[in-house]
C-alpha atoms as a PDB file:
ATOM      1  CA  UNK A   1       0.000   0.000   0.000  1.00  0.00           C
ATOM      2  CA  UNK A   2       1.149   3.079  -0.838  1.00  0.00           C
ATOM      3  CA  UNK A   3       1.547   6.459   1.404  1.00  0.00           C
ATOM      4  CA  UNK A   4      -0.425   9.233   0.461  1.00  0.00           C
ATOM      5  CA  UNK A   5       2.721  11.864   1.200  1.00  0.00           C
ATOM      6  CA  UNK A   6       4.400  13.706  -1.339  1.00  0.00           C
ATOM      7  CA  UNK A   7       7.715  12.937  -1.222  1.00  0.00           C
ATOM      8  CA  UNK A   8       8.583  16.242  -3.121  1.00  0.00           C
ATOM      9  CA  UNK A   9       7.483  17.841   0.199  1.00  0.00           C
ATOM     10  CA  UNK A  10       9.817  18.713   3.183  1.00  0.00           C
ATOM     11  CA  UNK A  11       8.097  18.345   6.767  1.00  0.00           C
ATOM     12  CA  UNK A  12       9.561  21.785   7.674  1.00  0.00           C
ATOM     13  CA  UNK A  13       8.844  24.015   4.270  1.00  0.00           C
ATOM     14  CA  UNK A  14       7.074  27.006   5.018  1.00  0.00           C
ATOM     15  CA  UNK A  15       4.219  28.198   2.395  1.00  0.00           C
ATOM     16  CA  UNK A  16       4.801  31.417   0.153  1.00  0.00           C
ATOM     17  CA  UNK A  17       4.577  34.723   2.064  1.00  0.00           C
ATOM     18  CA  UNK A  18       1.830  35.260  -0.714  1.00  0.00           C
ATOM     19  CA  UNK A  19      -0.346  32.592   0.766  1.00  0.00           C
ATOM     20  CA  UNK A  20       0.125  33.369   3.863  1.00  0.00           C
ATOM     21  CA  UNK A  21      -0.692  36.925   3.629  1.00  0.00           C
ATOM     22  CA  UNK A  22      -4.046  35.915   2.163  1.00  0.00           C
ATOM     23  CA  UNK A  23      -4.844  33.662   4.956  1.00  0.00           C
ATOM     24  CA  UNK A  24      -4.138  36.144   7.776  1.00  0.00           C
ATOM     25  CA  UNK A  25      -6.362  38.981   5.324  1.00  0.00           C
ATOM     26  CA  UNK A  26      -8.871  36.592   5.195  1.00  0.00           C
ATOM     27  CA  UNK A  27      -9.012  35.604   8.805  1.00  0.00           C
ATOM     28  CA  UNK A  28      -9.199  39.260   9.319  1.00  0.00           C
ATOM     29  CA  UNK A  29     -11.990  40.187   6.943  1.00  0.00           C
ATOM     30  CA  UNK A  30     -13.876  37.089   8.476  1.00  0.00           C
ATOM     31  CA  UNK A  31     -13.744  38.335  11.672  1.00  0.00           C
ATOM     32  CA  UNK A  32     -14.769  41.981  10.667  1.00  0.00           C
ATOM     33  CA  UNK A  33     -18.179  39.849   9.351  1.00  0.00           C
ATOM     34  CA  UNK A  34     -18.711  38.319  12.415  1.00  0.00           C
ATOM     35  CA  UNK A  35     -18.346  41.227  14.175  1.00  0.00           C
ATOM     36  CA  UNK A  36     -21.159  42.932  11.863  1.00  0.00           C
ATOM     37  CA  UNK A  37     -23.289  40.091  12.323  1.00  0.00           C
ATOM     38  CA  UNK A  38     -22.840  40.373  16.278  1.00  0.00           C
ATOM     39  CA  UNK A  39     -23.212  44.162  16.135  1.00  0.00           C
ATOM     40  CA  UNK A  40     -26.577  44.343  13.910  1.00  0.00           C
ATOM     41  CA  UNK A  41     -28.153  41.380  15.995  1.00  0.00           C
ATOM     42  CA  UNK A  42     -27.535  42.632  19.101  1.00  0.00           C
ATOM     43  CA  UNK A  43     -29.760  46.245  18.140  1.00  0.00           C
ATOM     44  CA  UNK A  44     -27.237  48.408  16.430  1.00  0.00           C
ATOM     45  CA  UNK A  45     -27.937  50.003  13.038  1.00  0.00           C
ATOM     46  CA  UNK A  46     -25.172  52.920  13.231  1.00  0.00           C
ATOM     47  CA  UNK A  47     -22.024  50.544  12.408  1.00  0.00           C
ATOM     48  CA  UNK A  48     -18.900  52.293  11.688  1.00  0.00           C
ATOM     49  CA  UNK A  49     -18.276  52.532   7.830  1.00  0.00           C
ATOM     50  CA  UNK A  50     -14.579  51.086   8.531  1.00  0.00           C
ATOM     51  CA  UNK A  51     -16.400  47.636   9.638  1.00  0.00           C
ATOM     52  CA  UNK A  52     -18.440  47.308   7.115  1.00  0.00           C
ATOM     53  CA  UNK A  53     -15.657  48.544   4.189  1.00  0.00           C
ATOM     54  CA  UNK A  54     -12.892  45.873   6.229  1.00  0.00           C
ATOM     55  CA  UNK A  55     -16.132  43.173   5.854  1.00  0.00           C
ATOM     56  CA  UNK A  56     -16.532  43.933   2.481  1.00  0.00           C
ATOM     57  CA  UNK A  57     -12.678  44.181   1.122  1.00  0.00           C
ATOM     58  CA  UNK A  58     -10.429  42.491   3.005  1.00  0.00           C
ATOM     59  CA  UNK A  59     -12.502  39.265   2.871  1.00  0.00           C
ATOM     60  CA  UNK A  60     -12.410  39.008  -0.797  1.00  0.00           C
ATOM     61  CA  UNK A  61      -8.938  40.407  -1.179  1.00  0.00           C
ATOM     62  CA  UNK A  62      -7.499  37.282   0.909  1.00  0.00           C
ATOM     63  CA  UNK A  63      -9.495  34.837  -0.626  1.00  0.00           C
ATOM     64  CA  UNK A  64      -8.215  36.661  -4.139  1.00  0.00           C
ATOM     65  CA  UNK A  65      -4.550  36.494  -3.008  1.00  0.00           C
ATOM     66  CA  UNK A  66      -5.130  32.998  -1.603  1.00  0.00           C
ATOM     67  CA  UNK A  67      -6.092  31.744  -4.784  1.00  0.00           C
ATOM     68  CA  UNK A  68      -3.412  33.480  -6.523  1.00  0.00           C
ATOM     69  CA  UNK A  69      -0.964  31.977  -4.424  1.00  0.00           C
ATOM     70  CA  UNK A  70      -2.382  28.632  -4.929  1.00  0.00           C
ATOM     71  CA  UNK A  71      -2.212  28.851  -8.936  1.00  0.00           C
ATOM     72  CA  UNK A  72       1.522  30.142  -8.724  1.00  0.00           C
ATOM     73  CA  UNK A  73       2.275  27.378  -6.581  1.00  0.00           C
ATOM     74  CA  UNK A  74       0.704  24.678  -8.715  1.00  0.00           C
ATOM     75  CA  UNK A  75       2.090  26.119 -11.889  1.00  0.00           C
ATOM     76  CA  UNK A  76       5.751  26.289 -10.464  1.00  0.00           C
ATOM     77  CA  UNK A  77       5.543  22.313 -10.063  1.00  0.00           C
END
């Protein structure tokens, strides 16, 4: 039976700095929607327009660069 482990792959290799920024972005643009969510539930219509842009942008920015990094990555293989 084979293993299912690249053997290309080191255990220690780090992922691009491209990929990585676009997980932390998006990890940071999901938690701006969450915090929307939270804010409107709980009886607040008045949100900041910095929450709502950071909700809007930075979610679909990281995903973006995510994906980005993802095709550059295949591509260099």
């Amino acid at each position: 039976m084979e293993a299912a482990v690249d053997e290309n792959s080191r255990p220690g290799s780090r992922k691009p700095w491209l990929m990585r920024t676009g997980v932390a972005l998006f990890a940071i643009g999901m938690v701006a929607v969450v915090a929307v969510f939270v804010l409107f539930a709980a009886g607040l219509e008045d949100l900041p327009v910095w929450l709502s842009a950071a909700a809007g942008v930075i979610t679909p920015l990281g995903l973006a660069l995510g994906l980005v990094a993802l095709v550059r990555e295949h591509r260099q293989r």
